[in-house]
C-alpha atoms as a PDB file:
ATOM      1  CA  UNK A   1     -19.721  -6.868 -36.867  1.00  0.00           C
ATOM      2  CA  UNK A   2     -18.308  -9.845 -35.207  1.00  0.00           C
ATOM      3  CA  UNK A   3     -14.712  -8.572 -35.548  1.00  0.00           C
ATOM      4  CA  UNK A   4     -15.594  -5.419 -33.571  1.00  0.00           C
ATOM      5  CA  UNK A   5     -17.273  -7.092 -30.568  1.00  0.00           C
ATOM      6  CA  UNK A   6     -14.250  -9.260 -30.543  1.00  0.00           C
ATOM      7  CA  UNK A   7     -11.502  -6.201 -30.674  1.00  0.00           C
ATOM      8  CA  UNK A   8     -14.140  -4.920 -27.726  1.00  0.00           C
ATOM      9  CA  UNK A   9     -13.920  -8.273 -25.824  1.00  0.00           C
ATOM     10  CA  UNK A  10      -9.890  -8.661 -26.231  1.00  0.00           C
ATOM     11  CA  UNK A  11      -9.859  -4.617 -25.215  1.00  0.00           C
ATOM     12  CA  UNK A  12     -12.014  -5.524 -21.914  1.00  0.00           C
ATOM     13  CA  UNK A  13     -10.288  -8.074 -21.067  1.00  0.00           C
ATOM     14  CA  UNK A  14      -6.656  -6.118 -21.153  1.00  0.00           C
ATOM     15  CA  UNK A  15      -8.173  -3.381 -19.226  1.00  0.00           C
ATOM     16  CA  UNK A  16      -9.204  -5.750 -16.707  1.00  0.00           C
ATOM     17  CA  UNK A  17      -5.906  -7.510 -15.877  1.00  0.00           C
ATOM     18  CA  UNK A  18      -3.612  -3.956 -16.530  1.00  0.00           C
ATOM     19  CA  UNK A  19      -5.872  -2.668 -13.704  1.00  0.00           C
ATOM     20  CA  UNK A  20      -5.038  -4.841 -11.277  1.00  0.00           C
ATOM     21  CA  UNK A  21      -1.374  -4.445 -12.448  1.00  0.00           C
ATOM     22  CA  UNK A  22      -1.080  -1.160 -12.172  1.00  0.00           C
ATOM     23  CA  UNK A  23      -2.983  -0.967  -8.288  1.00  0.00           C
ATOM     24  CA  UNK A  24      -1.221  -3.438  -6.640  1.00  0.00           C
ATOM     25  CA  UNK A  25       2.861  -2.366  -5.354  1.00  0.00           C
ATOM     26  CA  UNK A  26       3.635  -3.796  -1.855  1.00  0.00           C
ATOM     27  CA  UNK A  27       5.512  -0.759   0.191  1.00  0.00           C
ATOM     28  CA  UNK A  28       7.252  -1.413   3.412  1.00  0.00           C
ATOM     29  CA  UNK A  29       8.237   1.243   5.833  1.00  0.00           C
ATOM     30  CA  UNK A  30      10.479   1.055   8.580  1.00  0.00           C
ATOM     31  CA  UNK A  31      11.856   3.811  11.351  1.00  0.00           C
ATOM     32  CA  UNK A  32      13.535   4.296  14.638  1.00  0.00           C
ATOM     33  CA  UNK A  33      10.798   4.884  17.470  1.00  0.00           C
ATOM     34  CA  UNK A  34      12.114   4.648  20.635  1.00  0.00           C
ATOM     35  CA  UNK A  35      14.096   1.991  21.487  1.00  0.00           C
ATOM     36  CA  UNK A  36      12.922  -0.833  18.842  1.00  0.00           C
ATOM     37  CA  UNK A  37      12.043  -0.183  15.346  1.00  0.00           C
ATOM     38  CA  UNK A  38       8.712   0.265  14.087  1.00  0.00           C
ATOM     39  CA  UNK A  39       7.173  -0.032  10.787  1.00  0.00           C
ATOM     40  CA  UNK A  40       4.178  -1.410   8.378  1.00  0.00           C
ATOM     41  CA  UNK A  41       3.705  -3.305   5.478  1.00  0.00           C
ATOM     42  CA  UNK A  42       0.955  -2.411   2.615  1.00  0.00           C
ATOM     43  CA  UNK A  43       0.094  -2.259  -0.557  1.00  0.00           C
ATOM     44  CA  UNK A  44      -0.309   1.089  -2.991  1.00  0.00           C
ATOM     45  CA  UNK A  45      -3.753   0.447  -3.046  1.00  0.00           C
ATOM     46  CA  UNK A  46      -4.566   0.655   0.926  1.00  0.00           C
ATOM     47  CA  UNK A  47      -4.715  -3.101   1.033  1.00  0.00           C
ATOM     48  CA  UNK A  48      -2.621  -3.435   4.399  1.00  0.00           C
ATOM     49  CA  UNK A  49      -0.399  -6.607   5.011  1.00  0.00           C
ATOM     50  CA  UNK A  50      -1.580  -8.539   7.907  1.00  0.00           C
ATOM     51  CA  UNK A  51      -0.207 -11.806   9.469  1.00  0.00           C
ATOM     52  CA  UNK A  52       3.154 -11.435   7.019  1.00  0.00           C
ATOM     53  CA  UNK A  53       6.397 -12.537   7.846  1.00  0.00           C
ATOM     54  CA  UNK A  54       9.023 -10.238   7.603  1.00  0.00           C
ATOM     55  CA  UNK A  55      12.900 -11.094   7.050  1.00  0.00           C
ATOM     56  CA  UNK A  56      15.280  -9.183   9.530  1.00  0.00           C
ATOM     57  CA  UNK A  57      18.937  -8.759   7.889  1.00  0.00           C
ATOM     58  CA  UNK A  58      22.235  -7.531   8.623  1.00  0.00           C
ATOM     59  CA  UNK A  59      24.240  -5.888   6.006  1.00  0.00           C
ATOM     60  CA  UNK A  60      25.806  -9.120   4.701  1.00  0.00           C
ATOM     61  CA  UNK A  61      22.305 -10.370   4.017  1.00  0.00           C
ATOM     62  CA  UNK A  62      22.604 -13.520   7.191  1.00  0.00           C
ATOM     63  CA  UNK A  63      18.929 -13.508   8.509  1.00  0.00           C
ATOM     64  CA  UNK A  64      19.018 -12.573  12.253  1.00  0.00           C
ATOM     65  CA  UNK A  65      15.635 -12.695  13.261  1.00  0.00           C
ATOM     66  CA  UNK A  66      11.816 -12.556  11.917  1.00  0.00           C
ATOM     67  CA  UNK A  67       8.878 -10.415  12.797  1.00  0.00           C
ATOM     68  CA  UNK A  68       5.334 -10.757  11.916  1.00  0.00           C
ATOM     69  CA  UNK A  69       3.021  -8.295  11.604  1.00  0.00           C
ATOM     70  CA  UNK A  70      -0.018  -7.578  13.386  1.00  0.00           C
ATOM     71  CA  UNK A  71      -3.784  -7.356  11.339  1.00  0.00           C
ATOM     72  CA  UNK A  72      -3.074  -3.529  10.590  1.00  0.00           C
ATOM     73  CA  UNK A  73       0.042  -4.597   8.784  1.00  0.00           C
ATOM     74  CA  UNK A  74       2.322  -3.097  11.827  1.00  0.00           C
ATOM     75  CA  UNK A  75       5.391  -4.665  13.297  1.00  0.00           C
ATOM     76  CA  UNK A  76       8.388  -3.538  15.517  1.00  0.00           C
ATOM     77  CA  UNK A  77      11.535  -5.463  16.302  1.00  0.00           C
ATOM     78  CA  UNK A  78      14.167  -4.604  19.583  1.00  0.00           C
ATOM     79  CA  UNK A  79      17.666  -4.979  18.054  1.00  0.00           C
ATOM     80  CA  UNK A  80      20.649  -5.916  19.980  1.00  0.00           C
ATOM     81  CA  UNK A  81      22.920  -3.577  18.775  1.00  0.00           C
ATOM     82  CA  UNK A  82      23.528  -0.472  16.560  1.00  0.00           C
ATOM     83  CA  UNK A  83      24.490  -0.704  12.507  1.00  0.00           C
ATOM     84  CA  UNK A  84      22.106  -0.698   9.651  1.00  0.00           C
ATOM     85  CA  UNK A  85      19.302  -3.979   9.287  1.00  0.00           C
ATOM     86  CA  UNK A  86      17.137  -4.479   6.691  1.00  0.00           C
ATOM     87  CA  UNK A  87      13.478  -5.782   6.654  1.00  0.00           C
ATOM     88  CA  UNK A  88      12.617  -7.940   3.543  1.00  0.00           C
ATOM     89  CA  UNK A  89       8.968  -8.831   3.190  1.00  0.00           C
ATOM     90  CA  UNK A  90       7.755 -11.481   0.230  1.00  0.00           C
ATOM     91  CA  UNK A  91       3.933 -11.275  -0.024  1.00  0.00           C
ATOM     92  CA  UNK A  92       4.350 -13.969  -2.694  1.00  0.00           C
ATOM     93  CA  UNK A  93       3.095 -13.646  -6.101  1.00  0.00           C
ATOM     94  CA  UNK A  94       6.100 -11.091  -6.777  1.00  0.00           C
ATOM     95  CA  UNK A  95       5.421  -8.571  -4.577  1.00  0.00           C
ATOM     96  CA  UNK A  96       8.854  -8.174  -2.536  1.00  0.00           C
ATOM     97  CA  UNK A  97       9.488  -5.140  -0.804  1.00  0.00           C
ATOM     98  CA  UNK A  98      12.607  -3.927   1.500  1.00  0.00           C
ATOM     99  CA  UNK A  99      13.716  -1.476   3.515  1.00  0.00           C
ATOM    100  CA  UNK A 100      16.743  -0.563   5.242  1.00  0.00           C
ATOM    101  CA  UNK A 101      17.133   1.502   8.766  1.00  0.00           C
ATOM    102  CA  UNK A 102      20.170   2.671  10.612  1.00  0.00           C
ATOM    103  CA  UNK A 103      19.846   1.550  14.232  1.00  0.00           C
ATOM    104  CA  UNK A 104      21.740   4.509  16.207  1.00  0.00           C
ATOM    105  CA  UNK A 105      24.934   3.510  18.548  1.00  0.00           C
ATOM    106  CA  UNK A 106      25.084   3.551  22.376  1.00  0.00           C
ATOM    107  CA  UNK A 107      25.719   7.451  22.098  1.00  0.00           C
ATOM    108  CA  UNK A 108      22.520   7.826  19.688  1.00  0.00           C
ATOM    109  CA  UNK A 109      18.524   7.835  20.774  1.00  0.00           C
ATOM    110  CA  UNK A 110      18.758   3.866  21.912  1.00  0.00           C
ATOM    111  CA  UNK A 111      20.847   3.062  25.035  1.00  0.00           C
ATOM    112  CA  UNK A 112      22.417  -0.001  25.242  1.00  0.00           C
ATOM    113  CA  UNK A 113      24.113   0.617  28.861  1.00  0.00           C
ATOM    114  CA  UNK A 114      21.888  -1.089  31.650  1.00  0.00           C
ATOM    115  CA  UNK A 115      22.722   1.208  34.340  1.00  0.00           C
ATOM    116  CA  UNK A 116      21.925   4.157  31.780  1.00  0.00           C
ATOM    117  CA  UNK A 117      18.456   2.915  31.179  1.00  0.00           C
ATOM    118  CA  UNK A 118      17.813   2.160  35.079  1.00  0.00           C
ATOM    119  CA  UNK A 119      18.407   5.433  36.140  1.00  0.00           C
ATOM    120  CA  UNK A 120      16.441   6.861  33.622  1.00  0.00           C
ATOM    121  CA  UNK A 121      13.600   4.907  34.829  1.00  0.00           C
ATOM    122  CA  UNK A 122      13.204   6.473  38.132  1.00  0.00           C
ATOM    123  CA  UNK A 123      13.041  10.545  37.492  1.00  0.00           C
ATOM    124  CA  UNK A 124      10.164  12.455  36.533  1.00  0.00           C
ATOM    125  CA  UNK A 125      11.382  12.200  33.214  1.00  0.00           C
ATOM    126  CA  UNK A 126       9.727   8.619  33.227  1.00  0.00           C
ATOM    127  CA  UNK A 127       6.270   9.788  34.173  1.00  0.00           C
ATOM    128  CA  UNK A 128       6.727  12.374  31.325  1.00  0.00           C
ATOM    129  CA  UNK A 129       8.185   9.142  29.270  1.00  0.00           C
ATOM    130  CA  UNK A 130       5.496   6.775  30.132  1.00  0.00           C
ATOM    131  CA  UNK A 131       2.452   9.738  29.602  1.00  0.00           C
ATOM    132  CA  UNK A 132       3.885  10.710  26.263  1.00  0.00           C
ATOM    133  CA  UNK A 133       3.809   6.636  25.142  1.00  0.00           C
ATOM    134  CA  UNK A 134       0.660   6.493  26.145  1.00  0.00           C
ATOM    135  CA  UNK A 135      -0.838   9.668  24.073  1.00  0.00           C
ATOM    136  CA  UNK A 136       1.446   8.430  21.162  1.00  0.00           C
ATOM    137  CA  UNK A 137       0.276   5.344  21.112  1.00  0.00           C
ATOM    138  CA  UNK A 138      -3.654   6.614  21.154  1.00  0.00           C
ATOM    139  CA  UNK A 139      -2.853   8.725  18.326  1.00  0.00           C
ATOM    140  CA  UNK A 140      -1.639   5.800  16.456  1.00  0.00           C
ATOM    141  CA  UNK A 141      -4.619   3.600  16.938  1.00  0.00           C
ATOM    142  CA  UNK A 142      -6.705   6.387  16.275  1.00  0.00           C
ATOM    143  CA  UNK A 143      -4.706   6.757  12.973  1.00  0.00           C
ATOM    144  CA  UNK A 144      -5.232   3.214  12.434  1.00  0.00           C
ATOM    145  CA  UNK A 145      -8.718   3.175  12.477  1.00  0.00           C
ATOM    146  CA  UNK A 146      -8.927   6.621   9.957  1.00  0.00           C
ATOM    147  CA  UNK A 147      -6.909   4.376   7.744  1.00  0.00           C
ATOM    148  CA  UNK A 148      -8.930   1.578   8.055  1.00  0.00           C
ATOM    149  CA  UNK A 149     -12.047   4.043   7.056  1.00  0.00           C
ATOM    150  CA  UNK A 150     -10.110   5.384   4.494  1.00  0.00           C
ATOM    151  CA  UNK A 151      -9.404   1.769   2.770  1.00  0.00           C
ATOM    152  CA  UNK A 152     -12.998   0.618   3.356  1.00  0.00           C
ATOM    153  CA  UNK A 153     -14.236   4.591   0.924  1.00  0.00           C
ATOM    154  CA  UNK A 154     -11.045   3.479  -1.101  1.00  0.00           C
ATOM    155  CA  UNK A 155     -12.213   0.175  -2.129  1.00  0.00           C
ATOM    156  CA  UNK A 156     -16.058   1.366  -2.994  1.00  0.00           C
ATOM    157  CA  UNK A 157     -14.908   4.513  -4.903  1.00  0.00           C
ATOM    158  CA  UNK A 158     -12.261   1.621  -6.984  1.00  0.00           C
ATOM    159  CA  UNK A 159     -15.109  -0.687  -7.930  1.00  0.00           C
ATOM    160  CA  UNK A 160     -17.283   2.258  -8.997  1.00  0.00           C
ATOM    161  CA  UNK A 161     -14.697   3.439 -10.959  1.00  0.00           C
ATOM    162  CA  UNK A 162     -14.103   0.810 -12.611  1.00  0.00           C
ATOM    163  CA  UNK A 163     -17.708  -0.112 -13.604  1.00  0.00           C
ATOM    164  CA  UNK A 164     -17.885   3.498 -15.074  1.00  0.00           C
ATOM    165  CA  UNK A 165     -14.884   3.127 -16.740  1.00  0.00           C
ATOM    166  CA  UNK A 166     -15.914  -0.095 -18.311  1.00  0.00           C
ATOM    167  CA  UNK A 167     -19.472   1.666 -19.168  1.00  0.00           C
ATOM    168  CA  UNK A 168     -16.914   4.241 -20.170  1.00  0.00           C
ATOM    169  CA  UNK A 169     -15.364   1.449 -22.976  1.00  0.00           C
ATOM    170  CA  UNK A 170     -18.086  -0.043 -24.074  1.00  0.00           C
ATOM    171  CA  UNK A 171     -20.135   3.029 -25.050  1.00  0.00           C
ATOM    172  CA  UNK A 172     -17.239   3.934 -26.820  1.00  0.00           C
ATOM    173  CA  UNK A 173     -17.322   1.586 -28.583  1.00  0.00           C
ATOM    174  CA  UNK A 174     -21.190   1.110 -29.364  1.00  0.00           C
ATOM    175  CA  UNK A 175     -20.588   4.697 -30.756  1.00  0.00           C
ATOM    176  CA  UNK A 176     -17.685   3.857 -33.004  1.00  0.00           C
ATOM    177  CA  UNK A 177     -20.186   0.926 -34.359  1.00  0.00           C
ATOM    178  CA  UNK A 178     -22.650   3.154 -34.675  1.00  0.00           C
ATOM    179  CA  UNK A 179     -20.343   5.675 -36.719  1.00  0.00           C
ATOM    180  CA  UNK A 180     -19.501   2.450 -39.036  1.00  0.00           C
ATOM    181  CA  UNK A 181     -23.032   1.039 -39.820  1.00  0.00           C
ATOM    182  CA  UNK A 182     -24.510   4.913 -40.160  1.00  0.00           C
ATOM    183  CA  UNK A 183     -21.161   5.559 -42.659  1.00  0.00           C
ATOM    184  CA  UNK A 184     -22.447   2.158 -44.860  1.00  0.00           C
ATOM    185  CA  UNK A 185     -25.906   3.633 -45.033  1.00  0.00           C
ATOM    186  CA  UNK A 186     -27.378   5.875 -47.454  1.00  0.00           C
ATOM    187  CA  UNK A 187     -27.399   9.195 -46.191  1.00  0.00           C
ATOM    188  CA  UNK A 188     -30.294  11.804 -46.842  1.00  0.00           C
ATOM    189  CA  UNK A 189     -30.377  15.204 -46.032  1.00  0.00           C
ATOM    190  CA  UNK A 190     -32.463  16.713 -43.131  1.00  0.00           C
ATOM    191  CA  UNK A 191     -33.585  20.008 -45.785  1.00  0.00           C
ATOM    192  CA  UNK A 192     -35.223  19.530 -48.668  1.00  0.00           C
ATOM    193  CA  UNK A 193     -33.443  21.253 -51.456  1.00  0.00           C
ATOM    194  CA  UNK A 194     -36.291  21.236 -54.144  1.00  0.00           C
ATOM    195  CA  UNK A 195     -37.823  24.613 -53.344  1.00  0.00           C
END
């Protein structure tokens, strides 16, 4: 009887640490938006990256710069030129995560030319410019706070799961000791067969 609490204790205790092992990859996402490059930093689980200091690299892997990103795990970076950069975040404990974005040349989305940019700043195409930032950038904080929701229901429905799937475990094996002292037993039959 002892031996099977302790096979029940040694199972609990791997299905506590492979759970956590198994919910817990660091993803970082980068992208051309506009004229800087956007991204976030979170974890599978919905857990998002705040206050983290992300690496900015050029393709020989020389640091140029370093972001940090906001509470919401966001972060954007203006780079001075076109080519490919990395972003390399280490949220310690051995969760590294990369990602690699190709910043578009003078002829691409992102102007480098001065006088380009100035003149584009004065035509109606600004207003239309400056509006569609705006409604962009409601829609993302709006986004931002769904996900924030989302991750608040996430975390709830993970800690009820796993108390049902220790419940889960555990009956288990109450039943399989059950099935073992009820197999050592005598058994009788439910009928009587003297008739």
């Amino acid at each position: 009887m002892a031996r099977v609490f302790l096979r029940l204790s040694v199972l609990l205790v791997a299905l506590t640490f492979s759970w956590e092992a198994m919910a817990h990859n660091l993803i970082l996402e980068a992208y051309p938006f506009g004229g800087e490059i956007a991204g976030e930093a979170f974890f599978s689980d919905g857990v998002l990256v705040g206050e983290a200091t992300i690496e900015v690299l050029d393709l020989d892997g020389r640091v140029l710069s370093e972001v940090i990103t906001d509470q919401s795990g966001s972060f954007s970076y203006t780079p001075d030129g076109s080519g490919t950069l990395s972003f390399r975040l280490d949220a310690g404990a051995g969760h590294v995560a990369e990602a690699s974005v190709e910043v578009p040349d003078a002829a691409g989305t992102m102007t480098t030319n001065v006088e380009t940019t100035a003149s584009a700043a004065t035509g109606p195409d600004s207003d239309m410019a400056t509006a569609l930032d705006g409604l962009v950038a409601r829609e993302i904080s709006g986004l931002q706070a769904q996900i924030e929701e989302y991750q608040a229901r996430n975390d709830f429905l993970n800690v009820v799961a796993a108390i049902g799937i220790l419940a889960g475990v555990i009956g288990f094996g109450l039943f399989g000791l059950g099935y073992r002292i009820a197999g050592a037993a005598p058994r009788h039959r439910g009928r009587d067969t003297d008739r």
